[in-house]
Protein backbone atom coordinates (compact mmCIF):
# COMPACT_ATOMS: atom_id res chain seq x y z
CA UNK A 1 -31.77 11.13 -11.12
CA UNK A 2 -28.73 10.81 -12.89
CA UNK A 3 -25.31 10.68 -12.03
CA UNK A 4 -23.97 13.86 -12.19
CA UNK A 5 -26.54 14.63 -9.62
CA UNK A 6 -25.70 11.81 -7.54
CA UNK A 7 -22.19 12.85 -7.40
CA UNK A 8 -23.30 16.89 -7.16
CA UNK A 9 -25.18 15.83 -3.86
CA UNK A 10 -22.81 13.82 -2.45
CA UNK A 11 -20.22 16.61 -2.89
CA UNK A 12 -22.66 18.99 -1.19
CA UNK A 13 -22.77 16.74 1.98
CA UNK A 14 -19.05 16.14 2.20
CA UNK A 15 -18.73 19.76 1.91
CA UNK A 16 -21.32 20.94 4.16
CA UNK A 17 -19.99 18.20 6.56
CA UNK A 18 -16.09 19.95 6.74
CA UNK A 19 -18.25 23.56 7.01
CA UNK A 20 -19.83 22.36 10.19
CA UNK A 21 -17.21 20.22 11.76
CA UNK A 22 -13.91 22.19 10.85
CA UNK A 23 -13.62 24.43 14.37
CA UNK A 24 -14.46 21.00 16.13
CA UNK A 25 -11.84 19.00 14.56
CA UNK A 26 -9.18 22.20 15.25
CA UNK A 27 -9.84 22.56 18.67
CA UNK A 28 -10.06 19.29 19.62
CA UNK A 29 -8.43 16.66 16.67
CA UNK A 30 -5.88 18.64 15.29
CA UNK A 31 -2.42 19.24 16.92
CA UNK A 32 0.54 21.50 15.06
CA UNK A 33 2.93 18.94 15.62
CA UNK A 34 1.64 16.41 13.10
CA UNK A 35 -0.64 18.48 11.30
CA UNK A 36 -3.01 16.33 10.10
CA UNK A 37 -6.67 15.58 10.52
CA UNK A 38 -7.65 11.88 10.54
CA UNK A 39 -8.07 8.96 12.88
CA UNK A 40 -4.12 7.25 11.91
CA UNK A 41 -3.64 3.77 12.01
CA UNK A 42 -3.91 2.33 16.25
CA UNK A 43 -2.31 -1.43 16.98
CA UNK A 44 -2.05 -2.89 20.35
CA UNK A 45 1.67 -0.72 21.27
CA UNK A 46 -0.58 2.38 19.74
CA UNK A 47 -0.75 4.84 22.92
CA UNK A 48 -1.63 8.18 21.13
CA UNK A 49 -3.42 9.81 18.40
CA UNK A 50 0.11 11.15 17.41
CA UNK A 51 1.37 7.72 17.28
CA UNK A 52 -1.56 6.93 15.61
CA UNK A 53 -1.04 9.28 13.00
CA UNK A 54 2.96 8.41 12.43
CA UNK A 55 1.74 4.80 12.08
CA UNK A 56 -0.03 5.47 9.30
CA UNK A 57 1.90 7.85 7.80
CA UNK A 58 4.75 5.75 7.70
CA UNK A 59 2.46 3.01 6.50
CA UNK A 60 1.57 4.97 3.38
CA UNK A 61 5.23 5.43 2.74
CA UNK A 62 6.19 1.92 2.58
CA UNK A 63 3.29 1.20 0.50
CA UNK A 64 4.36 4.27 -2.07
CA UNK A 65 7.99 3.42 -1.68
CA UNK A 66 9.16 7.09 -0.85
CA UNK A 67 11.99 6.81 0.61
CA UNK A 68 14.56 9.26 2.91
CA UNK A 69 15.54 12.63 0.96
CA UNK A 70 12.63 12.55 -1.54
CA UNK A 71 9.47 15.03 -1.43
CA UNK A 72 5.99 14.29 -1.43
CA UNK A 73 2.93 16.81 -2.87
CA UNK A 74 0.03 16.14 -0.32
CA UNK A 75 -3.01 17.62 -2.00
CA UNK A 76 -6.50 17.54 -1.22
CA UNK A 77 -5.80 16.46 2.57
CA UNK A 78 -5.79 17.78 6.03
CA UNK A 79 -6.38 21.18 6.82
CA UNK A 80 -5.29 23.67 4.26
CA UNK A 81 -2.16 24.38 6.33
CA UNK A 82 1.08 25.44 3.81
C-alpha cells in the first residue's frame, strides 16, 4: 500500500468521523456564543468549556502575535459557520 492510499484512507475516516458526529457535537458541544468546536485549553481557574475555549484562543494569539485591530482568516476549522 502506498502512500497516497494511506493518506486517501485516513481522509475517509476523518471524514466519515465529522458525518457521524456533526448533530452530536451541535446539540451538545457547540454554543453560538463562541462558535467553535473543540475541547479549548482547561487550567486549574478553568470553570467552563467557554472559558476553555477563550483560553485557548487567546493562547493561539499570543503565539501568532495578532494583536488588537488586526483580522484573522480561520479556514478549515469549526463548523462551517460564516
Amino acid at each position: 500500500m502506498g502512500s497516497e492510499e494511506i493518506a486517501f484512507g485516513r481522509k475517509k475516516d476523518i471524514i466519515e468521523y465529522y458525518e457521524k458526529s456533526r448533530w452530536g457535537y451541535r446539540l451538545f458541544w457547540f454554543r453560538d456564543d463562541d462558535l467553535a468546536m473543540h475541547y479549548g485549553f482547561w487550567g486549574s481557574r478553568t470553570k467552563s468549556l467557554h472559558e476553555a475555549l477563550l483560553n485557548e484562543n487567546r493562547f493561539l494569539a499570543d503565539k501568532a502575535r495578532i494583536i488588537e485591530g488586526e483580522y484573522v482568516l480561520d479556514a478549515g476549522c469549526g463548523v462551517g459557520i460564516i
